[in-house]
Protein backbone atom coordinates (compact mmCIF):
# COMPACT_ATOMS: atom_id res chain seq x y z
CA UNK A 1 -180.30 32.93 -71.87
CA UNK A 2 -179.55 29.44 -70.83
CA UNK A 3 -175.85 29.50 -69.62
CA UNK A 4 -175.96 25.65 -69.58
CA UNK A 5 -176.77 25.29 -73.16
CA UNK A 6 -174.33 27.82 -73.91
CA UNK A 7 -171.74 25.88 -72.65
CA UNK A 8 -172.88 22.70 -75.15
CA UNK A 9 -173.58 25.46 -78.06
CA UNK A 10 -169.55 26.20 -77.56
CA UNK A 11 -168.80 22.64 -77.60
CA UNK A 12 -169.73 21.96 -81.12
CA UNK A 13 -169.63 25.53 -82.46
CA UNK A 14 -165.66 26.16 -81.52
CA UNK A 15 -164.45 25.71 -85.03
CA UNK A 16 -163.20 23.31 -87.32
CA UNK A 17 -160.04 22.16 -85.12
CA UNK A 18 -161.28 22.92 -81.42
CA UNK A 19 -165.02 21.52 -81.45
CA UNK A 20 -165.88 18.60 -80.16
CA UNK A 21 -168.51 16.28 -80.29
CA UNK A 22 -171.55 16.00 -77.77
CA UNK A 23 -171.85 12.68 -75.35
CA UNK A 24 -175.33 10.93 -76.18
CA UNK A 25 -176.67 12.43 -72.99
CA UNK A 26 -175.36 15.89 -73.46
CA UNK A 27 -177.30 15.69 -76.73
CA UNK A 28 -180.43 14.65 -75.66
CA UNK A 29 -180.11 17.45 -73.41
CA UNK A 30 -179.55 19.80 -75.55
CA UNK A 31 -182.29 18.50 -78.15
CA UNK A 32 -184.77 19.16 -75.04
CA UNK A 33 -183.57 22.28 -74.27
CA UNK A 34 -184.09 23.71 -77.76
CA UNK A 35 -187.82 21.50 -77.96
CA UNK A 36 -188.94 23.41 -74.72
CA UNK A 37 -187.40 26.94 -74.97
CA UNK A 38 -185.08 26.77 -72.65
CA UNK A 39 -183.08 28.08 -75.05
CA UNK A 40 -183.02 31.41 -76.77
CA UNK A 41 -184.10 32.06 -80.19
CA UNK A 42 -180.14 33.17 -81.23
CA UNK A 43 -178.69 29.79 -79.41
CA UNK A 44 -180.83 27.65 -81.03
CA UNK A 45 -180.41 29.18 -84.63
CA UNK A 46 -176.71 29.14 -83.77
CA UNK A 47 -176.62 25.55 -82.76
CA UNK A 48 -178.74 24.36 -85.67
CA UNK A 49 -176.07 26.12 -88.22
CA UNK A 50 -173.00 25.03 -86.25
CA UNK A 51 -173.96 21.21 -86.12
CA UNK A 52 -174.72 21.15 -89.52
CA UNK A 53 -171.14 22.31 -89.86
CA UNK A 54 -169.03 19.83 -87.45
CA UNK A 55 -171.50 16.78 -88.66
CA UNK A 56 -173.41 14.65 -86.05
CA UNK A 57 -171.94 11.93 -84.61
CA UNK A 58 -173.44 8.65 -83.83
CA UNK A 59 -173.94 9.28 -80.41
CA UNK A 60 -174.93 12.48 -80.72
CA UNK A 61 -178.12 11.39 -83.29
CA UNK A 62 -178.85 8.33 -80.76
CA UNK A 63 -179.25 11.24 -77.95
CA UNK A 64 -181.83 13.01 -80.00
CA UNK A 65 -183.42 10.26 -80.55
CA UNK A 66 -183.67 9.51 -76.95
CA UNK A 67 -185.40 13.17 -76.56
CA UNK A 68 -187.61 12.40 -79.34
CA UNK A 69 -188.52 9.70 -77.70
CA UNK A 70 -188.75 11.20 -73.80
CA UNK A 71 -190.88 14.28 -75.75
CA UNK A 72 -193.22 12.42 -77.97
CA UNK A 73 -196.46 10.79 -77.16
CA UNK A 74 -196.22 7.87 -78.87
CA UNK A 75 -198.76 5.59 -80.50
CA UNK A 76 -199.27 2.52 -78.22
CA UNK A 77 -197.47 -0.64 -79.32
CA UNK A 78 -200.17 -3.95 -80.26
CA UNK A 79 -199.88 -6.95 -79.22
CA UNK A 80 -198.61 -8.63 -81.78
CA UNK A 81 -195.97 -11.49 -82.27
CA UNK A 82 -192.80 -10.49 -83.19
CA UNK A 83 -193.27 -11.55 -86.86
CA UNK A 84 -195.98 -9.20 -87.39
CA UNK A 85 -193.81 -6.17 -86.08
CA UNK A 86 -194.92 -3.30 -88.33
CA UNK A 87 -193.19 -2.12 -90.95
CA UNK A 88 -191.95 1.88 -90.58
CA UNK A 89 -190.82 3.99 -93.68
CA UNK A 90 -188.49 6.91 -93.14
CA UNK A 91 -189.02 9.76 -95.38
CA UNK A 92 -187.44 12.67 -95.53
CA UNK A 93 -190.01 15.47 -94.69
CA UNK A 94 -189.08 18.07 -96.75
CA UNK A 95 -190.92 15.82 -99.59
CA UNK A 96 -190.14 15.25 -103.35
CA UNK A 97 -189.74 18.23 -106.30
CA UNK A 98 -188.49 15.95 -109.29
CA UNK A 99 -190.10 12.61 -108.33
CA UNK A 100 -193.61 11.56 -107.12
CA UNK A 101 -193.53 9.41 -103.46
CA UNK A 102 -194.67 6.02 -104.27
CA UNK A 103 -194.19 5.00 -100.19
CA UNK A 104 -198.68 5.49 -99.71
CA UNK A 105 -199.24 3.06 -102.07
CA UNK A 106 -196.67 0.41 -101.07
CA UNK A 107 -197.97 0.97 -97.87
CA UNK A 108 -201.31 -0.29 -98.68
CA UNK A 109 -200.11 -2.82 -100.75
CA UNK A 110 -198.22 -4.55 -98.01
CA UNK A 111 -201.38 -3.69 -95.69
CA UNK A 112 -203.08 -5.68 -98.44
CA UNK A 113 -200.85 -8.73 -97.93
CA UNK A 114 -201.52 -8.52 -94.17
CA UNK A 115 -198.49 -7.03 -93.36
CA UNK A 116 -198.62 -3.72 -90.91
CA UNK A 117 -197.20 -0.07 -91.88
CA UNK A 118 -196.51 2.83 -90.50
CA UNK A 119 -195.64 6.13 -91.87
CA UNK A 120 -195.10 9.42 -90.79
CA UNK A 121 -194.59 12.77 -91.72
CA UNK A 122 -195.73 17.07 -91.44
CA UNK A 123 -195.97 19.88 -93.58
CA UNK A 124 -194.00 21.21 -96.89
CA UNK A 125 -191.06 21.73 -94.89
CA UNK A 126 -187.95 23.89 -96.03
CA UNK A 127 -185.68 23.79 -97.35
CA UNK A 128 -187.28 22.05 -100.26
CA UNK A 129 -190.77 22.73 -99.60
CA UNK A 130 -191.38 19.69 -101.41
CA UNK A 131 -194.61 17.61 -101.87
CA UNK A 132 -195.38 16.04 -98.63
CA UNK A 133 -197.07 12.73 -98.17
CA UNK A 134 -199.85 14.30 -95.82
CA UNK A 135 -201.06 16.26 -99.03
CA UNK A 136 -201.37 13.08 -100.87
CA UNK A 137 -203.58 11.40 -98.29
CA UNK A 138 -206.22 14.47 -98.25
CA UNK A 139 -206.22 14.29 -102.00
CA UNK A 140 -206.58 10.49 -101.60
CA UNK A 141 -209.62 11.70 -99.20
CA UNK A 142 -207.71 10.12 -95.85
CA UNK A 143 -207.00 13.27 -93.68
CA UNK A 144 -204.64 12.35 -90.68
CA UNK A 145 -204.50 15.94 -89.72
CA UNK A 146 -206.61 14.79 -86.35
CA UNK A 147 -205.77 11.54 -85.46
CA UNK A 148 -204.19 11.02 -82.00
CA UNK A 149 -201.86 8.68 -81.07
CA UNK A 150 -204.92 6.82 -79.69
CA UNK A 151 -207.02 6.38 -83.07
CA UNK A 152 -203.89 5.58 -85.04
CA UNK A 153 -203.49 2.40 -83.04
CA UNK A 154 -206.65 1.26 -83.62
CA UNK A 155 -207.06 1.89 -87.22
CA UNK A 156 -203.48 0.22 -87.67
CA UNK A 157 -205.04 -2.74 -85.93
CA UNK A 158 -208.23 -2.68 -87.76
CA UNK A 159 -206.90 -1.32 -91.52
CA UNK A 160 -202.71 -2.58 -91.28
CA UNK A 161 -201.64 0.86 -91.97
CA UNK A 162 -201.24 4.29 -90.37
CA UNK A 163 -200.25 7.71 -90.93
CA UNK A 164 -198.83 9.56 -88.29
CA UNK A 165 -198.95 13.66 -88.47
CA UNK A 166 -195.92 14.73 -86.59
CA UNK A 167 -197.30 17.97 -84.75
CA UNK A 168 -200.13 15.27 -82.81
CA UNK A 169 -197.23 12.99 -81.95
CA UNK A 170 -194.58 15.87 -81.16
CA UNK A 171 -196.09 19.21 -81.08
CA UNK A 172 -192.78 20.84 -80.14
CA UNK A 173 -191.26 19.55 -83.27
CA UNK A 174 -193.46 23.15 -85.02
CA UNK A 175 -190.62 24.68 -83.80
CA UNK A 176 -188.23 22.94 -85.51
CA UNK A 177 -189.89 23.94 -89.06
CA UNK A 178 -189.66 27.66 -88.17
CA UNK A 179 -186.06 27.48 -87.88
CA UNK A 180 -185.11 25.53 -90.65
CA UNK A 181 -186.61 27.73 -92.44
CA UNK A 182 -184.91 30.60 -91.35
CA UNK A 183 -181.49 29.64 -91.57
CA UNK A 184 -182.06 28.27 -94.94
CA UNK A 185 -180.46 25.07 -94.14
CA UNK A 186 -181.65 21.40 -93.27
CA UNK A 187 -180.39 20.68 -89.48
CA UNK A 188 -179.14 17.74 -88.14
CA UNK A 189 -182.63 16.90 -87.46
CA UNK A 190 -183.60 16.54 -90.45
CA UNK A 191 -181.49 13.22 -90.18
CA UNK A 192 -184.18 11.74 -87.99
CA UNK A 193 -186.80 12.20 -89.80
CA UNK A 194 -185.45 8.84 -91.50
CA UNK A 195 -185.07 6.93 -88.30
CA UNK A 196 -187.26 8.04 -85.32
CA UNK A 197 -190.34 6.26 -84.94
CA UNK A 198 -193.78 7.28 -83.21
CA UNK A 199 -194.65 3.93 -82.24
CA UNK A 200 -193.83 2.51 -78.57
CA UNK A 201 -193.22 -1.32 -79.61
CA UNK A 202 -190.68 -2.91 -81.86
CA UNK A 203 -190.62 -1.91 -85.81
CA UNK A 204 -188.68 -3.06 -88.79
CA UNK A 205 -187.48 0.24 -89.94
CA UNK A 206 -186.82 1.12 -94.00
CA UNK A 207 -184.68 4.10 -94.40
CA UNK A 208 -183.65 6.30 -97.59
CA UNK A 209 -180.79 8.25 -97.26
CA UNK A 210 -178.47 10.13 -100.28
CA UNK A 211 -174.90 10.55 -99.02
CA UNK A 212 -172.99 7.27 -97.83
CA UNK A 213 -171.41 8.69 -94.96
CA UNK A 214 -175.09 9.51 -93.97
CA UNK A 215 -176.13 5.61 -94.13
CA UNK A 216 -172.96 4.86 -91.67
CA UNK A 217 -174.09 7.76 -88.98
CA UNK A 218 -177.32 5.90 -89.08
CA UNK A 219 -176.39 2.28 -88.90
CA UNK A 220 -173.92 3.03 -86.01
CA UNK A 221 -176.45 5.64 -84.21
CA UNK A 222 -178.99 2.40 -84.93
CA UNK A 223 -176.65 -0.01 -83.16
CA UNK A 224 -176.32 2.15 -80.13
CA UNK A 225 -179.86 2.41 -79.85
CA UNK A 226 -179.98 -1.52 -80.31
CA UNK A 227 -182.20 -1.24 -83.65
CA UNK A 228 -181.39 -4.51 -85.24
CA UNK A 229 -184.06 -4.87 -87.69
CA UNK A 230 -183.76 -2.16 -90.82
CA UNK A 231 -183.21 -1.46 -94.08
CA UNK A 232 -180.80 1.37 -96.13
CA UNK A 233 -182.11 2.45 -99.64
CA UNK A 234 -180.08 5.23 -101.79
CA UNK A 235 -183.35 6.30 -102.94
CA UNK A 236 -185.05 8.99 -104.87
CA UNK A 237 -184.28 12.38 -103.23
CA UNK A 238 -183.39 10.89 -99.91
CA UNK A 239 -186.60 8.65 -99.58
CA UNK A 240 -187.00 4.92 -99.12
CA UNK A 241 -188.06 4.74 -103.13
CA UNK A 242 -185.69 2.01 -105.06
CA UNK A 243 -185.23 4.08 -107.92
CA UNK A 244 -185.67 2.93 -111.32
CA UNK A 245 -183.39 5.27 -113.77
CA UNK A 246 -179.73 3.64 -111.77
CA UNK A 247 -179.21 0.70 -109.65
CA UNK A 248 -180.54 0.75 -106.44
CA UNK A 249 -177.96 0.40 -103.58
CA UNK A 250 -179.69 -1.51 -100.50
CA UNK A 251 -178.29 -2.44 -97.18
CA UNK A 252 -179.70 -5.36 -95.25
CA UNK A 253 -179.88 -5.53 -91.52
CA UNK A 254 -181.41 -8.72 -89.80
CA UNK A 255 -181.67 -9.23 -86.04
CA UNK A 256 -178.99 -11.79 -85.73
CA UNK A 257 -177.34 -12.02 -88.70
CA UNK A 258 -174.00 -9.36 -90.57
CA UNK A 259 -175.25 -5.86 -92.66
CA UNK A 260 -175.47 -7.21 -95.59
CA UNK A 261 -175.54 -5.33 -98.97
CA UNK A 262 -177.66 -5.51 -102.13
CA UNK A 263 -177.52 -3.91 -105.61
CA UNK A 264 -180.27 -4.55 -107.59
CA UNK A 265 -181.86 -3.29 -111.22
CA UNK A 266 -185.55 -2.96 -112.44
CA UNK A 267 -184.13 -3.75 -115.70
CA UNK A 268 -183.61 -7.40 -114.43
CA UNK A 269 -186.99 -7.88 -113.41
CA UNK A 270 -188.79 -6.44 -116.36
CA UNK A 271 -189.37 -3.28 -114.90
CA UNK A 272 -189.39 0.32 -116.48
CA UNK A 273 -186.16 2.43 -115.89
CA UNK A 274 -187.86 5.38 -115.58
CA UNK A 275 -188.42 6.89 -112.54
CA UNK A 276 -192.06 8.40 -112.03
CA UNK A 277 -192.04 12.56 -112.39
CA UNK A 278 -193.18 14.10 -110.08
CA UNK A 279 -197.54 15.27 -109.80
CA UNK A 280 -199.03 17.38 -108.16
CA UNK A 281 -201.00 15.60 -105.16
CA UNK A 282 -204.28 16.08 -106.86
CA UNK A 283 -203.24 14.34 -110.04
CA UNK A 284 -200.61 11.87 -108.14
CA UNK A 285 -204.26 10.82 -106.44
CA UNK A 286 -206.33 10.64 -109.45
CA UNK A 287 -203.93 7.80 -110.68
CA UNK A 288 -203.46 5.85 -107.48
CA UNK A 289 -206.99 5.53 -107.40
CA UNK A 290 -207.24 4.56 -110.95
CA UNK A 291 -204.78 1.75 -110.03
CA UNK A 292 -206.37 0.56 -106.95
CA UNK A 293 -209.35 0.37 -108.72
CA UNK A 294 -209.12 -1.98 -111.30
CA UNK A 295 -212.66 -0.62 -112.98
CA UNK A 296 -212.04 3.39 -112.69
CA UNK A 297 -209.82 3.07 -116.01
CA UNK A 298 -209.47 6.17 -118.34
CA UNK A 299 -206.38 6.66 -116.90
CA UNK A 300 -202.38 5.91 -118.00
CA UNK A 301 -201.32 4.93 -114.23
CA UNK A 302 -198.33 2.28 -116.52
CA UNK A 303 -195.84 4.42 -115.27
CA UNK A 304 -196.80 4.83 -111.39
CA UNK A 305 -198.00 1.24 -111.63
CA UNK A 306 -194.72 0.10 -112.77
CA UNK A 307 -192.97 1.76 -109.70
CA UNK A 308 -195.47 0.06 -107.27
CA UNK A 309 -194.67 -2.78 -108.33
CA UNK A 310 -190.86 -2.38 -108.03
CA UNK A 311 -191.29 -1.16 -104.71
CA UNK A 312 -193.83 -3.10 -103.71
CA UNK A 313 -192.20 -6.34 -104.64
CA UNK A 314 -189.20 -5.72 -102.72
CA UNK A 315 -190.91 -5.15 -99.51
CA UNK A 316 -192.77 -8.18 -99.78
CA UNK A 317 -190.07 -10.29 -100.48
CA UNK A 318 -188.23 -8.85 -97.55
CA UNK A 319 -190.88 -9.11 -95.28
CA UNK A 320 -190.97 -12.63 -96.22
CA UNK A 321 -194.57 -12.93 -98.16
CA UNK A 322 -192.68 -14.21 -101.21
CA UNK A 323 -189.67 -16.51 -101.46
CA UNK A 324 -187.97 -13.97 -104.04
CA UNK A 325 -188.57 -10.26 -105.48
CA UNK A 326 -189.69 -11.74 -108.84
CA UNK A 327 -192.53 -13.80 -106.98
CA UNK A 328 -193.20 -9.94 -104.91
CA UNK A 329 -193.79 -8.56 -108.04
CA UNK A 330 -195.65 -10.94 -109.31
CA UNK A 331 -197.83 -10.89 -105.47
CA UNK A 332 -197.83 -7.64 -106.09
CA UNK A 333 -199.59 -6.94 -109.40
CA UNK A 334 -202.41 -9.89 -108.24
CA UNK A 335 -203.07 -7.82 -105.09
CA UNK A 336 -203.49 -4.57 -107.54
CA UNK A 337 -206.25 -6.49 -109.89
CA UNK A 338 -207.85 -8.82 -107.30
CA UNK A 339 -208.55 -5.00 -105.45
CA UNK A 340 -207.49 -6.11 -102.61
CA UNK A 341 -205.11 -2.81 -102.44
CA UNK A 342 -208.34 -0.85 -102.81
CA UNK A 343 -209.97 -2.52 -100.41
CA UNK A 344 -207.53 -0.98 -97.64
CA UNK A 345 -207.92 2.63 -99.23
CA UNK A 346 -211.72 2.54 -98.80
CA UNK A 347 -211.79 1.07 -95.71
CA UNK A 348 -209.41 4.39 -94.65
CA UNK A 349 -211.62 6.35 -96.41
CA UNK A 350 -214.57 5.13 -94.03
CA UNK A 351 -212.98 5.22 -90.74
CA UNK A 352 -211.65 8.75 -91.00
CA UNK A 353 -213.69 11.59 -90.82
């Protein structure tokens, strides 16, 4: 038993009017002891359970974070101007059970416009055991499974998007899955699987999140952790997804410049206001292909095409390829018939074994 993490166990487990919260460092701390073992199997259930409880604090998620990033071997940073800082999407790993993940195909779409991506992700994780995107990119015959940090840097040089499997860049964090699934209950760390990032250099990060007090932890743990470049999206079950069925709430963050806040509806653009049900991976990969490639046909992709481009769109208006999201729509649906979008998926296909 460590007596040292007992003593930071007690400090947010005390109850709802004597805990308190955890400095940034004592977190990190105590994020590292539960990554290496230092602590025991009952004081790491117990701490998992009893943070949930008292809430993370802003601090407290920036000090994991630091761990994360003292634990994780990270994919090397290009050299790249600070324009062309890639693009990372925060998903939550747990995946999606009413709506299909749309995130792999905007991906390539923006790697299609030159723009570079980054996502990341592990295993059906509880407690949703949900469709994860790494399931999509076997069906989509892309497996990531093996790809060190090394090979991920050069085929997000070479191909403008990556997929990085969480176990190669953090193999402690197989513990974490273990224990979230035995106390039935998504830890505090579930909260950075929407923020941390595997890559050493600068990104421009797109987060989903569900709960507004949950965008606020992040934008302040962000700010302490001097991320000024991001985006907030209420999206489909806690992804970065804009959804289509309500108005999509969007926060704004530009190095430089206030948060700023967005509210936006498909219906104004032409879009469907249906959100796309969720597939199983085999099927959800059948139809990306079938949109990708214009000639495959035989397919209704309509629905998943209409969520592309909604999604799609708004990423390349933000990320400054078009002057508006109309025009990113409009991008959008030329890069899906010119197969240009394609083009990146088979050029994956190649360069993975």
């Amino acid at each position: 038993m460590s007596t040292e993490f007992r003593e930071l166990l007690r400090k947010v487990g005390s109850g709802t009017h004597t805990s308190k919260p955890l400095s940034r460092i004592e977190s990190a701390r105590a994020t590292t002891m539960m990554w290496t073992a230092a602590a025991t199997p009952a004081q790491i259930g117990a701490f998992m359970i009893a943070h949930r409880i008292k809430r993370p604090t802003p601090p407290e998620i920036a000090g994991m974070l630091d761990a994360y990033d003292a634990l994780a071997q990270k994919i090397p940073a290009l050299d790249e101007p600070p324009h062309e800082t890639p693009w990372l999407f925060g998903n939550p790993y747990d995946g999606r059970s009413k709506t299909s993940p749309v995130s792999i195909v905007v991906g390539l779409v923006l790697a299609a416009a030159g723009q570079k991506v980054l996502l990341h992700g592990s295993e059906r994780m509880a407690t949703k055991e949900g469709l994860p995107l790494v399931e999509v990119w076997d069906a989509l015959g892309v497996p990531w499974r093996q790809m060190q940090p090394k090979d991920l840097r050069e085929i997000l040089a070479n191909c403008h998007i990556a997929f990085a499997y969480q176990p190669n860049i953090l193999p402690e964090s197989v513990l974490l899955a273990q224990y979230r699934a035995e106390i039935g209950k998504r830890p505090p760390f579930a909260t950075l699987e929407l923020l941390w990032s595997p890559y050493a250099g600068d990104v421009r990060l797109v987060s989903g999140f569900v709960h507004p007090p949950t965008e606020d932890n992040l934008r302040q743990a962000l700010a302490l952790r001097g991320q000024t470049n991001f985006i907030t999206i209420k999206g489909l079950e806690g992804s970065m997804d804009l959804p289509q069925s309500r108005t999509a709430i969007v926060g704004i963050q530009n190095q430089g410049a206030e948060f700023s806040r967005l509210t936006l509806s498909c219906r104004d653009y032409g879009i469907s206001a249906e959100d796309l049900p969720i597939l199983p991976a085999v099927e959800l990969a059948q139809q990306i292909k079938a949109l990708v490639y214009p000639i495959s046909g035989g397919i209704d992709v309509e629905p998943l095409r209409q969520a592309v481009l909604w999604n799609s769109g708004f990423l390349l208006w933000q990320g400054g390829i078009t002057d508006n999201l109309q025009s990113g729509i409009t991008h959008t649906q030329t890069l899906l018939e010119s197969g240009a979008v394609g083009d990146v998926l088979t050029q994956l296909q190649r360069l993975l074994p």
